[in-house]
C-alpha atoms as a PDB file:
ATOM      1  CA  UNK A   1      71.740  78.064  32.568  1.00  0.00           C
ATOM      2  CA  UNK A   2      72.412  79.663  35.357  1.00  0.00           C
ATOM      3  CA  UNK A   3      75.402  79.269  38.142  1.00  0.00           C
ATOM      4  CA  UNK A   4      75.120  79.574  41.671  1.00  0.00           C
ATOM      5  CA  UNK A   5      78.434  81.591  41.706  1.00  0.00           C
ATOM      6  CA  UNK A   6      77.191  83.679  38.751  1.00  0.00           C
ATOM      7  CA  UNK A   7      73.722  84.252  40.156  1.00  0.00           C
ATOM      8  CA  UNK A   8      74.947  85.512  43.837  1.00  0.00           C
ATOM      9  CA  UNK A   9      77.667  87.281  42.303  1.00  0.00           C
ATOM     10  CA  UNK A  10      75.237  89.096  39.491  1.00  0.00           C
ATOM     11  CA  UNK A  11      72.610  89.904  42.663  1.00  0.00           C
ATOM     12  CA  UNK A  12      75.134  91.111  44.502  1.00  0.00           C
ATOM     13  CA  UNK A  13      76.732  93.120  41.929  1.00  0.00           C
ATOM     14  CA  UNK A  14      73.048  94.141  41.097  1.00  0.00           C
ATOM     15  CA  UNK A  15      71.973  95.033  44.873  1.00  0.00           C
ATOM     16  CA  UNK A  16      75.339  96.927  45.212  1.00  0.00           C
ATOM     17  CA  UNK A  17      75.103  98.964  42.289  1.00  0.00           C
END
């Protein structure tokens, strides 16, 4: 399962990196 808060901050960690 997936969080909203976990998901934007994983894509945004993601994107960032």
């Amino acid at each position: 399962m997936y969080n909203m808060a976990d998901f934007a901050f994983g894509i945004t960690f993601y994107r960032s990196a």
